[in-house]
PDB file of N, CA and C in Angstrom:
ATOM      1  N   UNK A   1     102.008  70.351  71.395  1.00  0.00           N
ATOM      2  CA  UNK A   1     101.095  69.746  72.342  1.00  0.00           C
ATOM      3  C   UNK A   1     101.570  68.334  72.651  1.00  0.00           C
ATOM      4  N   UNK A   2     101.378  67.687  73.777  1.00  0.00           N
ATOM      5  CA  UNK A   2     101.688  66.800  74.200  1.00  0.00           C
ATOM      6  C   UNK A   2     100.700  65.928  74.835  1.00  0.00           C
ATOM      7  N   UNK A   3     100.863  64.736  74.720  1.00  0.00           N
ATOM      8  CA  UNK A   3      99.730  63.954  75.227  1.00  0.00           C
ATOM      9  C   UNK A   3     100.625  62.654  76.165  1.00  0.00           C
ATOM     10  N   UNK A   4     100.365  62.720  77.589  1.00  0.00           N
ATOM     11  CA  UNK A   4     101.212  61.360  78.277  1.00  0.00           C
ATOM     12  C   UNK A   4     100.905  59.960  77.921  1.00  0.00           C
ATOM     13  N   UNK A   5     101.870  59.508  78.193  1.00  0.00           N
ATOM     14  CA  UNK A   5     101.953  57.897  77.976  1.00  0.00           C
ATOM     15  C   UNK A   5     100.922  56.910  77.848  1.00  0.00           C
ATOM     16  N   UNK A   6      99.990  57.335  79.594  1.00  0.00           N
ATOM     17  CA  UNK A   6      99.018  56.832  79.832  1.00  0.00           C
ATOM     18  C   UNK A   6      98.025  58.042  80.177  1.00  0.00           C
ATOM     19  N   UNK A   7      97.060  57.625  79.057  1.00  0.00           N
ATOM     20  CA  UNK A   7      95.581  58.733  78.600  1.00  0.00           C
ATOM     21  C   UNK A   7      94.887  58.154  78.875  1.00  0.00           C
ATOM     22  N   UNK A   8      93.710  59.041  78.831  1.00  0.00           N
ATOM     23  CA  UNK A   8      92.400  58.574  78.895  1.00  0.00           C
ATOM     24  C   UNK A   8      91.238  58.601  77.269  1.00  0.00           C
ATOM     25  N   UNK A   9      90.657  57.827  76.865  1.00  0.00           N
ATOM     26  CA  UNK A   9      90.174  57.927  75.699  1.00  0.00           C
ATOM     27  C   UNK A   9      88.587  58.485  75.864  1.00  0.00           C
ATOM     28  N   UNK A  10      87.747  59.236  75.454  1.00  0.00           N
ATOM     29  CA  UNK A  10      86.586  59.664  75.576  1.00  0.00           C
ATOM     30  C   UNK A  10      85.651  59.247  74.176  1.00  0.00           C
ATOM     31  N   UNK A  11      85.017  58.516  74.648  1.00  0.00           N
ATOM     32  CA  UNK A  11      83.786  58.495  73.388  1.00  0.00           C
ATOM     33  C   UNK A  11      82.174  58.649  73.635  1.00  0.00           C
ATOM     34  N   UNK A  12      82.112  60.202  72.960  1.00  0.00           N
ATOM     35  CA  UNK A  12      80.370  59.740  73.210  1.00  0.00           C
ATOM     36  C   UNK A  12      79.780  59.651  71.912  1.00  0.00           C
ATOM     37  N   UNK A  13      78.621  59.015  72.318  1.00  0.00           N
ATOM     38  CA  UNK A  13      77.893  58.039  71.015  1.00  0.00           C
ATOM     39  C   UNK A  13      76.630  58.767  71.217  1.00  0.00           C
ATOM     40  N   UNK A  14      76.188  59.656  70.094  1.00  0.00           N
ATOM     41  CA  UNK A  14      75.219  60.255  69.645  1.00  0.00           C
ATOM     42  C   UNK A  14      74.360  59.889  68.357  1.00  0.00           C
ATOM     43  N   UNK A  15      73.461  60.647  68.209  1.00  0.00           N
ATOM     44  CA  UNK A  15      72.357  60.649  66.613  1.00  0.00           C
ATOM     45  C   UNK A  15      73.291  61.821  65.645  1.00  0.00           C
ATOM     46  N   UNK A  16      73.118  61.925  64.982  1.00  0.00           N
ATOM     47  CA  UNK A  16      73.558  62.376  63.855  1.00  0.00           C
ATOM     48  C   UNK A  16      72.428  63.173  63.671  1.00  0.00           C
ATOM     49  N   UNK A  17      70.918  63.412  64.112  1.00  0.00           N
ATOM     50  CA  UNK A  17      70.209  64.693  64.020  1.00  0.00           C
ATOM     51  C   UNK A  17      70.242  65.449  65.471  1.00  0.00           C
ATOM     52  N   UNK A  18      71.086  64.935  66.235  1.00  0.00           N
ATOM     53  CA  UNK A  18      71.279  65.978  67.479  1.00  0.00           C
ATOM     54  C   UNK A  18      71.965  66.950  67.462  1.00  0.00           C
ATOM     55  N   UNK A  19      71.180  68.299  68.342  1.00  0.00           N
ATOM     56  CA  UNK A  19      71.817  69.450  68.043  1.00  0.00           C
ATOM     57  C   UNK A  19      72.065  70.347  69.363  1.00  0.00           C
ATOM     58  N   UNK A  20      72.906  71.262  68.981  1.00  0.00           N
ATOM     59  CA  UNK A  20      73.214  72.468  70.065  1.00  0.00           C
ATOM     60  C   UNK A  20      73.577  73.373  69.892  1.00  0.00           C
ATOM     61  N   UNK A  21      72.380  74.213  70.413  1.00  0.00           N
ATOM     62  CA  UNK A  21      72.346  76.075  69.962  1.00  0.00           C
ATOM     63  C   UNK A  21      72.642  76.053  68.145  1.00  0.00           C
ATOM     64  N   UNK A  22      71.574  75.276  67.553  1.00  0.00           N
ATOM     65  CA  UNK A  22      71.232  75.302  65.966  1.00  0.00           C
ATOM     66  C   UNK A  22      72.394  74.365  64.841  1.00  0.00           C
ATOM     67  N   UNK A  23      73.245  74.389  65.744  1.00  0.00           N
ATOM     68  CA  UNK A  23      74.670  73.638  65.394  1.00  0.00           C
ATOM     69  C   UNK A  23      74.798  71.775  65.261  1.00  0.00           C
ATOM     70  N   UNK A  24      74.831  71.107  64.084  1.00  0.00           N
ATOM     71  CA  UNK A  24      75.060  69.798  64.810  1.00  0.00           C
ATOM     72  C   UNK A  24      75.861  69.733  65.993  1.00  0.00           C
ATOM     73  N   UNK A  25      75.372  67.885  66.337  1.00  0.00           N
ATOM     74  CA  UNK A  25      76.318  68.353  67.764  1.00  0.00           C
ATOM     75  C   UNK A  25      77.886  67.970  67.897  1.00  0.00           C
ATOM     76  N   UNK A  26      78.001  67.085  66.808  1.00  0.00           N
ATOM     77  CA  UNK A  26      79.074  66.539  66.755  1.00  0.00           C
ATOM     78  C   UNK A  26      79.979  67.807  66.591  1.00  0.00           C
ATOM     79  N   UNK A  27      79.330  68.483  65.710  1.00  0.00           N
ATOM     80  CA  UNK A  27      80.259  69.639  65.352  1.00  0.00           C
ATOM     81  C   UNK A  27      81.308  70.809  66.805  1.00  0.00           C
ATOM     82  N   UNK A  28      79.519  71.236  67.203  1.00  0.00           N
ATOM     83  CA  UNK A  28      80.040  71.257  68.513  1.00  0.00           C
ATOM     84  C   UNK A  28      80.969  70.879  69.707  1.00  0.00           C
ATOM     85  N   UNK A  29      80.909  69.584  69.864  1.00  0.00           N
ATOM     86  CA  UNK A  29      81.552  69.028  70.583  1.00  0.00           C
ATOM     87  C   UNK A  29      83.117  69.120  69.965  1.00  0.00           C
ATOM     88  N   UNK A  30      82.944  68.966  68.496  1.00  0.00           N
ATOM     89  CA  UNK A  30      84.609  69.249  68.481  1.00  0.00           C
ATOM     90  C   UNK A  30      85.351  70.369  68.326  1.00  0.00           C
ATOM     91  N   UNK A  31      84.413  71.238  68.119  1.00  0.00           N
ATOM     92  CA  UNK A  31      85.003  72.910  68.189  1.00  0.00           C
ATOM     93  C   UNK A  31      85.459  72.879  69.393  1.00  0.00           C
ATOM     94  N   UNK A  32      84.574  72.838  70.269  1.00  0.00           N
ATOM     95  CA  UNK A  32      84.439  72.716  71.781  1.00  0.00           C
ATOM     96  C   UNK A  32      85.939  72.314  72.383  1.00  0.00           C
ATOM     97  N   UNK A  33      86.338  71.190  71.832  1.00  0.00           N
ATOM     98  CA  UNK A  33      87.410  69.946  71.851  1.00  0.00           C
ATOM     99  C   UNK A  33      88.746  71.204  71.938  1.00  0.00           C
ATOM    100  N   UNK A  34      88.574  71.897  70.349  1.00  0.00           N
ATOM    101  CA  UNK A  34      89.284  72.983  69.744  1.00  0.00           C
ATOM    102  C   UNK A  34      89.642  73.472  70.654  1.00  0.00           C
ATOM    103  N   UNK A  35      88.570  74.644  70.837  1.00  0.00           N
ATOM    104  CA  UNK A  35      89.030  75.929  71.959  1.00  0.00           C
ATOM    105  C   UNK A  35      89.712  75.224  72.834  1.00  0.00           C
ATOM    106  N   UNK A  36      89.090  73.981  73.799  1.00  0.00           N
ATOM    107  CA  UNK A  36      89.963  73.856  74.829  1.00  0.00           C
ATOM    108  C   UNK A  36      91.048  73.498  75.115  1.00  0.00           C
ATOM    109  N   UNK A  37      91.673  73.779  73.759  1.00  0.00           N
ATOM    110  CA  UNK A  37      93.492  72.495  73.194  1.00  0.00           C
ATOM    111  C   UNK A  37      93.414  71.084  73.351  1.00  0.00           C
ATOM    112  N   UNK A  38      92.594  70.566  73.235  1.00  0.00           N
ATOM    113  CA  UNK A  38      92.706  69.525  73.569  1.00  0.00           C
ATOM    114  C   UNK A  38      93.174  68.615  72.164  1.00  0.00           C
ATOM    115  N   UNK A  39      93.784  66.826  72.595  1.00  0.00           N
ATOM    116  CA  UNK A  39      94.754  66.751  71.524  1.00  0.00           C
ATOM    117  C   UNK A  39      94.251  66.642  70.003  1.00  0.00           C
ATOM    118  N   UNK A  40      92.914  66.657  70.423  1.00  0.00           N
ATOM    119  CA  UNK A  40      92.612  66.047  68.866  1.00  0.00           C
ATOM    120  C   UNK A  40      91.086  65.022  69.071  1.00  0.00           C
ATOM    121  N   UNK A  41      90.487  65.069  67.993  1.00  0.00           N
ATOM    122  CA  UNK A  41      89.308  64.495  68.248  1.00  0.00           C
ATOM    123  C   UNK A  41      88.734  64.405  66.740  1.00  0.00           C
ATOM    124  N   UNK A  42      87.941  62.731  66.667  1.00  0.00           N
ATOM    125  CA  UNK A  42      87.761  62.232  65.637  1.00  0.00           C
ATOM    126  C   UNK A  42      86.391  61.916  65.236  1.00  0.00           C
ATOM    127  N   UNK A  43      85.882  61.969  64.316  1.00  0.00           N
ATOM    128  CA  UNK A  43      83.934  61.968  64.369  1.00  0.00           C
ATOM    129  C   UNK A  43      83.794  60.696  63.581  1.00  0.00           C
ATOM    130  N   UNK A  44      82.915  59.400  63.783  1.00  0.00           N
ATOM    131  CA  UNK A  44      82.366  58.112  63.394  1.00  0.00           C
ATOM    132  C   UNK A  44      81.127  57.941  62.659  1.00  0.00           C
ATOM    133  N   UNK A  45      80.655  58.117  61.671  1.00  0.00           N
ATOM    134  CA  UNK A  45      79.508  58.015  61.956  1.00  0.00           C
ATOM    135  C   UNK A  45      79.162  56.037  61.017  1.00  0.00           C
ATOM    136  N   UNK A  46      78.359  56.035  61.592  1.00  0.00           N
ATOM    137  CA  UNK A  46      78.177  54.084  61.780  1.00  0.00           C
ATOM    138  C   UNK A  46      76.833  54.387  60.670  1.00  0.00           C
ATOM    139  N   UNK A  47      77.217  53.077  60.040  1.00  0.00           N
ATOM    140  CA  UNK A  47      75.898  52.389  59.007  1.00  0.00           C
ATOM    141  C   UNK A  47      74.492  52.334  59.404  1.00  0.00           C
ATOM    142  N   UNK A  48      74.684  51.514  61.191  1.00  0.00           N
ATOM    143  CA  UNK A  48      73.569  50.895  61.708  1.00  0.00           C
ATOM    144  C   UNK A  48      73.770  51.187  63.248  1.00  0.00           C
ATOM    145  N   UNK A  49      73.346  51.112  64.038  1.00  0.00           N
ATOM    146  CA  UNK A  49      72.902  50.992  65.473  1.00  0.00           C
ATOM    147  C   UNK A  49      72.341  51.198  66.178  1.00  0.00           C
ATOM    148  N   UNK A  50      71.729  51.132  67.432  1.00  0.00           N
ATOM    149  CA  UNK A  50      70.674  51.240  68.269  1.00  0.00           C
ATOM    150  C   UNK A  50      71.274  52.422  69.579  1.00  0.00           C
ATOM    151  N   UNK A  51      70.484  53.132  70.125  1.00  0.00           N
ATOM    152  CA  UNK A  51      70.955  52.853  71.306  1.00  0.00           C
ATOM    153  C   UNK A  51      69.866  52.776  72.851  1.00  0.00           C
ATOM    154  N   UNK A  52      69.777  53.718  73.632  1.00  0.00           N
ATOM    155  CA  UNK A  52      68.427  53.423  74.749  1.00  0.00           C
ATOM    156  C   UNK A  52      67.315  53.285  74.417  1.00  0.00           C
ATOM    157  N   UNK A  53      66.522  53.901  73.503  1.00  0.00           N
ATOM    158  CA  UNK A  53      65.468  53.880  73.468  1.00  0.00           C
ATOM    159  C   UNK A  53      65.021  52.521  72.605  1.00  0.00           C
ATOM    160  N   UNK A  54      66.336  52.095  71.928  1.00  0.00           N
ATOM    161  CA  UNK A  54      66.174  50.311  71.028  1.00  0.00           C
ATOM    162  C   UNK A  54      65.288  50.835  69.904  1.00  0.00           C
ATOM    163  N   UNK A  55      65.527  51.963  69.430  1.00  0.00           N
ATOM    164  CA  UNK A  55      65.093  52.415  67.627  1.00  0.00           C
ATOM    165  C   UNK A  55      66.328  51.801  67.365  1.00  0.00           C
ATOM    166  N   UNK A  56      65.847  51.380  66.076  1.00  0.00           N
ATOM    167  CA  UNK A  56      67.201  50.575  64.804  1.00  0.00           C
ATOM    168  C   UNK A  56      67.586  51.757  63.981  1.00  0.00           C
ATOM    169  N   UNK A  57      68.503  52.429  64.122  1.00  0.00           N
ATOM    170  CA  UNK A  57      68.839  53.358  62.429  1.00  0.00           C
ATOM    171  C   UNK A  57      70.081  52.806  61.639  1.00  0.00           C
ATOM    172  N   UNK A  58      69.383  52.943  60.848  1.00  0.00           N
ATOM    173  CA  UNK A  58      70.149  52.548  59.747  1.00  0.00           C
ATOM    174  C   UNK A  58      70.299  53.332  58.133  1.00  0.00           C
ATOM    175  N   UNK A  59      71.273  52.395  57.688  1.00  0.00           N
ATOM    176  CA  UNK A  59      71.576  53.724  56.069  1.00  0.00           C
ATOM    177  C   UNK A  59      71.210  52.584  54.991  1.00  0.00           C
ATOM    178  N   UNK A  60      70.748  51.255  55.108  1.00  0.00           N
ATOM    179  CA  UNK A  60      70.538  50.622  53.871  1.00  0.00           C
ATOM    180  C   UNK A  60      69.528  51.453  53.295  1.00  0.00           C
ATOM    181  N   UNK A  61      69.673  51.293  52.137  1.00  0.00           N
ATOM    182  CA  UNK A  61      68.736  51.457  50.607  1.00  0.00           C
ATOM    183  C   UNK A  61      67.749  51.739  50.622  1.00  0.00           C
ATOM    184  N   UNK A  62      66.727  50.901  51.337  1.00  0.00           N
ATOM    185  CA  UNK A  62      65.484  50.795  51.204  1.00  0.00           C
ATOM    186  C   UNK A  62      65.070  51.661  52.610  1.00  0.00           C
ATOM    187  N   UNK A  63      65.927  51.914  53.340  1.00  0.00           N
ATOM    188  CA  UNK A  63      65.386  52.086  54.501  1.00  0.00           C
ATOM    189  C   UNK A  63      66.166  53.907  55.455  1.00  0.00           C
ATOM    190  N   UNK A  64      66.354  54.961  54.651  1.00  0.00           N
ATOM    191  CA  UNK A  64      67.233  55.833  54.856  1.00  0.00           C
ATOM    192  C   UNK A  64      66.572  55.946  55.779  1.00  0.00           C
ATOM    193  N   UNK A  65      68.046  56.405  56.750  1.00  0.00           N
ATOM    194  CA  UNK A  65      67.834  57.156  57.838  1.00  0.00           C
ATOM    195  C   UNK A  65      68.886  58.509  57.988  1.00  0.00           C
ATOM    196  N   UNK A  66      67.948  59.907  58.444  1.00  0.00           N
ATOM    197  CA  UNK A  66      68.763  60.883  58.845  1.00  0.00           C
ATOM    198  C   UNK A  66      69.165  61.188  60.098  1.00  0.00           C
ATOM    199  N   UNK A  67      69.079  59.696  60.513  1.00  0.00           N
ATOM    200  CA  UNK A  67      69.565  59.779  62.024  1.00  0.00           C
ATOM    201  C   UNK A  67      71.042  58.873  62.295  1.00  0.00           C
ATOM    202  N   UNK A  68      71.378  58.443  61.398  1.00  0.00           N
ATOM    203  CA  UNK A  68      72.181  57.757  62.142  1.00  0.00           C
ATOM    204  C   UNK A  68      73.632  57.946  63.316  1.00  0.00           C
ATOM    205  N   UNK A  69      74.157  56.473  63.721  1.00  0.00           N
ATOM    206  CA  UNK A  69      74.761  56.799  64.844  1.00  0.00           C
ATOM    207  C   UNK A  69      76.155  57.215  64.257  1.00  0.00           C
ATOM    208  N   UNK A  70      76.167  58.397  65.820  1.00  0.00           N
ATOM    209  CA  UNK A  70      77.503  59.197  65.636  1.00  0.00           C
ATOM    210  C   UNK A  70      78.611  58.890  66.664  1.00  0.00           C
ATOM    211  N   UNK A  71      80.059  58.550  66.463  1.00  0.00           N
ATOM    212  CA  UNK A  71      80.712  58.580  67.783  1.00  0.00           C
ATOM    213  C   UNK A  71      81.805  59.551  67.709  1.00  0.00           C
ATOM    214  N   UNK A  72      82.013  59.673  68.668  1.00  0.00           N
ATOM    215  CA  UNK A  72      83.686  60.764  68.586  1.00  0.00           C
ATOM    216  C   UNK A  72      84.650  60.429  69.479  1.00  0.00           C
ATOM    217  N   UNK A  73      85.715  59.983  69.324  1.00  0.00           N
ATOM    218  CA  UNK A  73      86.456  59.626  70.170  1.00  0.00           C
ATOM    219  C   UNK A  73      87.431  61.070  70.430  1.00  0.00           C
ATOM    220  N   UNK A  74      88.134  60.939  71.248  1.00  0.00           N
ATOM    221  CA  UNK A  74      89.228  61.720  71.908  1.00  0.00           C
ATOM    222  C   UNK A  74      90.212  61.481  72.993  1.00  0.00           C
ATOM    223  N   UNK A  75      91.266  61.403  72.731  1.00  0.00           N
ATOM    224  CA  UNK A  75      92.393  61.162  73.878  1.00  0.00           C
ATOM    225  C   UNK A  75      92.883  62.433  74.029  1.00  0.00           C
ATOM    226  N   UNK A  76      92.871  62.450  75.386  1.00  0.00           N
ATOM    227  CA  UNK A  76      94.081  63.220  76.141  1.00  0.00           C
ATOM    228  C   UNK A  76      94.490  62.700  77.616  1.00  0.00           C
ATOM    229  N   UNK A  77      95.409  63.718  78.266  1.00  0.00           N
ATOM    230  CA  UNK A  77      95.430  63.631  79.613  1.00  0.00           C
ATOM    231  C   UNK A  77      94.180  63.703  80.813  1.00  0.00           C
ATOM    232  N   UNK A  78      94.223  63.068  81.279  1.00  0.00           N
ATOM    233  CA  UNK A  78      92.995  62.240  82.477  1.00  0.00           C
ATOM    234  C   UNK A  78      92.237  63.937  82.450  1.00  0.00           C
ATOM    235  N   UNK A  79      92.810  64.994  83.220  1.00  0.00           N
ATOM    236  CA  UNK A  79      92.374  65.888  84.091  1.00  0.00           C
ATOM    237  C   UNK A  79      91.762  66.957  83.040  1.00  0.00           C
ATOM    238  N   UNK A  80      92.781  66.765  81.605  1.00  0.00           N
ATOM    239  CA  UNK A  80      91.603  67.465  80.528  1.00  0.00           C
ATOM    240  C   UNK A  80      90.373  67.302  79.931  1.00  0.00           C
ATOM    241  N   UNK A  81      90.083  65.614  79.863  1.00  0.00           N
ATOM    242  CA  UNK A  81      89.234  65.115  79.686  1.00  0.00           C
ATOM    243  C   UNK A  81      88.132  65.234  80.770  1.00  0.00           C
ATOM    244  N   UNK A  82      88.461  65.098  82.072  1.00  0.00           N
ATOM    245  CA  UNK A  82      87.522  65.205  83.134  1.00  0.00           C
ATOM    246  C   UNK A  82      87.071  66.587  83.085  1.00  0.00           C
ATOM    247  N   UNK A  83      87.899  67.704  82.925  1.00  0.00           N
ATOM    248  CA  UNK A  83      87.321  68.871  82.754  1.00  0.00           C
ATOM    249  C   UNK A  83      86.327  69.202  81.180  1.00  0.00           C
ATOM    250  N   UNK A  84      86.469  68.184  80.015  1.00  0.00           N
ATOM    251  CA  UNK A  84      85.832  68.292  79.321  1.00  0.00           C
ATOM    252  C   UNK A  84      84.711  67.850  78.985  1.00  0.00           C
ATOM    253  N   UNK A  85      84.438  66.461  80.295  1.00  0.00           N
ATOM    254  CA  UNK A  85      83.315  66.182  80.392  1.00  0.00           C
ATOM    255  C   UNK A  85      82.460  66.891  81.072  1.00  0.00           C
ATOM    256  N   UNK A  86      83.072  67.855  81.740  1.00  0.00           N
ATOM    257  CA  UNK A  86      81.543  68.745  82.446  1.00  0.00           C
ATOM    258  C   UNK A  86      81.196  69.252  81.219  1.00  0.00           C
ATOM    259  N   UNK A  87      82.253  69.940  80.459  1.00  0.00           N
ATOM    260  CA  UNK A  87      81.700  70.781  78.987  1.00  0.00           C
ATOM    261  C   UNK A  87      80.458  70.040  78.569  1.00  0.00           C
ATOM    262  N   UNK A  88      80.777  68.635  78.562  1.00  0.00           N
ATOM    263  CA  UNK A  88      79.601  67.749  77.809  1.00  0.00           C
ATOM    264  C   UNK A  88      78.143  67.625  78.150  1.00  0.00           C
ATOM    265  N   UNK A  89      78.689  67.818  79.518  1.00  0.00           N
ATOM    266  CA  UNK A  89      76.687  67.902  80.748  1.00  0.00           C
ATOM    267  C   UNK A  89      76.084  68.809  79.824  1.00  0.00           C
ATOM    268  N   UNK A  90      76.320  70.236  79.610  1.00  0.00           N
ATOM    269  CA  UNK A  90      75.542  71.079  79.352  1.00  0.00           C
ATOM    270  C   UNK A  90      75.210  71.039  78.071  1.00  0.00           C
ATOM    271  N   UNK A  91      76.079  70.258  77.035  1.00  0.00           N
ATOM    272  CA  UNK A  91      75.469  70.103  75.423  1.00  0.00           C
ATOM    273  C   UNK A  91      74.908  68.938  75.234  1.00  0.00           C
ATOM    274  N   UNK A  92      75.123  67.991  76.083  1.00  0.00           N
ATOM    275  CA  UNK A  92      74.120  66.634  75.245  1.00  0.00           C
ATOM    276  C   UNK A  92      73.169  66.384  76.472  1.00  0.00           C
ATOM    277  N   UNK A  93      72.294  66.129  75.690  1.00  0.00           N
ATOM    278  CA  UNK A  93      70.744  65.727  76.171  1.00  0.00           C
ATOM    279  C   UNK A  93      70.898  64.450  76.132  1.00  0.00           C
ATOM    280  N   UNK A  94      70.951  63.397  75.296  1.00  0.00           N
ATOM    281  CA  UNK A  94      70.272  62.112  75.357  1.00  0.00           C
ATOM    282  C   UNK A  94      71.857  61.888  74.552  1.00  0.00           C
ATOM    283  N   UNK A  95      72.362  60.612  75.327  1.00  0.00           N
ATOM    284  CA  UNK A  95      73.515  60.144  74.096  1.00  0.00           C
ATOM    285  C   UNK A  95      74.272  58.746  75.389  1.00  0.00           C
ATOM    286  N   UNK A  96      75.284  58.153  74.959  1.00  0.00           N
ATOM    287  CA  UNK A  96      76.149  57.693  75.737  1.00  0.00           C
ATOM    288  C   UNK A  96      77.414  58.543  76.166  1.00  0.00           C
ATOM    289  N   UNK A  97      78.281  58.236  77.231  1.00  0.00           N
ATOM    290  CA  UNK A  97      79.919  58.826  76.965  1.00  0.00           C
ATOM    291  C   UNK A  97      80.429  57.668  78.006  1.00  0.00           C
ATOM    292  N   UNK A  98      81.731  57.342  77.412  1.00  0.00           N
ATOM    293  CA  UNK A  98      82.515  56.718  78.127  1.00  0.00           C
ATOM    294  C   UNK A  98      83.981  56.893  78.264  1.00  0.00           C
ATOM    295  N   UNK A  99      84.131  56.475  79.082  1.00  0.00           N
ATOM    296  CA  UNK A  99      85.966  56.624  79.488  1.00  0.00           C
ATOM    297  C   UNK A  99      86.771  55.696  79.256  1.00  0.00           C
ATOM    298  N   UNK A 100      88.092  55.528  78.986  1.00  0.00           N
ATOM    299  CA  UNK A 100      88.695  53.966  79.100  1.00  0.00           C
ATOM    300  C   UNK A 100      90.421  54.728  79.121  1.00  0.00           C
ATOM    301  N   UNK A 101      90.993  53.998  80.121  1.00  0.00           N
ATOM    302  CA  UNK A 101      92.166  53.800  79.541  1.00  0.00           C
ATOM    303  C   UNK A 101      92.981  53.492  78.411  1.00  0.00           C
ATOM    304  N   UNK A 102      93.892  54.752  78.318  1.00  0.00           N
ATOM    305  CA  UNK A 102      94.620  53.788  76.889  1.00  0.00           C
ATOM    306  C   UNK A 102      96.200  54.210  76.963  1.00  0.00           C
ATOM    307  N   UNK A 103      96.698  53.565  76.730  1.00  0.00           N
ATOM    308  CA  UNK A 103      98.330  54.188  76.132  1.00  0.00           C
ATOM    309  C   UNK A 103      98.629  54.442  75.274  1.00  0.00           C
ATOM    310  N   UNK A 104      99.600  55.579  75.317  1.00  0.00           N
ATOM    311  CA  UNK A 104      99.448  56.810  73.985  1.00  0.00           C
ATOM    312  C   UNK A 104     100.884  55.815  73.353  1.00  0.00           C
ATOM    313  N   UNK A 105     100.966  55.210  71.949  1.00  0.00           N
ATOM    314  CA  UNK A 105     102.407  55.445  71.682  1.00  0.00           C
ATOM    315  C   UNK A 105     102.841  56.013  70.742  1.00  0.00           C
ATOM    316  N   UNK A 106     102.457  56.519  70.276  1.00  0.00           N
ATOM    317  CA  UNK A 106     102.866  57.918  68.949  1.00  0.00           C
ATOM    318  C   UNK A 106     101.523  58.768  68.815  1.00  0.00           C
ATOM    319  N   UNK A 107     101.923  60.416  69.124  1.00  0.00           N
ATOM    320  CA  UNK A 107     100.966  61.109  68.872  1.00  0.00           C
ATOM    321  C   UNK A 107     101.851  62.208  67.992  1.00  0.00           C
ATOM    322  N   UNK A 108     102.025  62.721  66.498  1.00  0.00           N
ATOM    323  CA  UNK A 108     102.731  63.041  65.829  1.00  0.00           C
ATOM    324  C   UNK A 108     103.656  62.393  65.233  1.00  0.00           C
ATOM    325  N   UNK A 109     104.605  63.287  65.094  1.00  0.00           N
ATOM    326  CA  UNK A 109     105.826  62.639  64.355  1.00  0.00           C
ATOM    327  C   UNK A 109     106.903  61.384  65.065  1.00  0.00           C
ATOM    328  N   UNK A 110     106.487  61.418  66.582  1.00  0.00           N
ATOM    329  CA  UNK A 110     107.540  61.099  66.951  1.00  0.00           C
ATOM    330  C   UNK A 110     106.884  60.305  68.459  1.00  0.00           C
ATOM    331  N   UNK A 111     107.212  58.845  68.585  1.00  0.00           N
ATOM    332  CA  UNK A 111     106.899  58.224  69.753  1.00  0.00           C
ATOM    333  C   UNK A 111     106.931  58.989  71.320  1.00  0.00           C
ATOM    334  N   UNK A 112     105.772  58.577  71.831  1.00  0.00           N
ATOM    335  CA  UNK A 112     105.570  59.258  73.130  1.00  0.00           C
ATOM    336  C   UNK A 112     106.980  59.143  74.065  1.00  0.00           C
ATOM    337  N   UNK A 113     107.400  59.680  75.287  1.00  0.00           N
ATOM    338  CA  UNK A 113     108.079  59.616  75.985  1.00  0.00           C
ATOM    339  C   UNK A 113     107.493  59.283  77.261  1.00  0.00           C
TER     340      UNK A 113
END
C-alpha cells in the first residue's frame, strides 16, 4: 500500500460511550478504515476534554468518567479520505471531524517517493 507525498490527515473527535449498530464507535470506524484499505488508522483516547455541548469529562480520581474523549486520526490519499468521509455521515451522530493537510515522509520501511 502506498500513501502520496502530500495526504490528507482525518480526525474525528468522539465520546468514548458512542456507539454504532451495538459496536463502540471508535471500533467501527476503524474496521470501517480496514475494509476500505485504507492506510492505517490510530485511536486517542484523552484524560480530559470538552466538546459542543461544554460537559467537562474527565478520568481524575475523584471524578470517573465513562465517557471520555476519543480521537482517531488517519492519513491517506485526498480522494480516499473524501470517500471515507461519506462512510462517516451515516455512523456518527454527534462528534467533530476534520481535515488538514499533511506530508507523508515515511510510511513503512522506507521514505515516501
Amino acid at each position: 500500500m502506498r500513501i502520496p507525498a502530500d495526504a490528507i490527515l482525518l480526525r474525528v473527535f468522539i465520546g468514548e460511550r458512542d456507539r454504532h449498530k451495538s459496536r463502540p464507535l471508535h471500533e467501527a470506524i476503524v474496521l470501517r478504515a480496514r475494509e476500505l484499505h485504507l492506510a492505517g488508522a490510530t485511536v486517542l483516547r484523552g484524560p480530559m476534554g470538552y466538546g459542543h455541548s461544554s460537559r467537562l469529562h474527565t478520568a481524575k480520581i475523584l471524578r470517573l468518567s465513562e465517557d471520555l474523549p476519543i480521537v482517531i486520526e488517519i492519513v491517506d490519499a485526498k480522494d480516499k479520505i473524501d470517500a471515507f468521509v461519506v462512510e462517516l455521515d451515516g455512523m456518527i451522530g454527534s462528534g467533530l471531524i476534520t481535515l488538514e493537510a499533511v506530508q507523508v515522509l515515511r510510511y513503512g520501511d522506507k521514505p515516501v517517493a
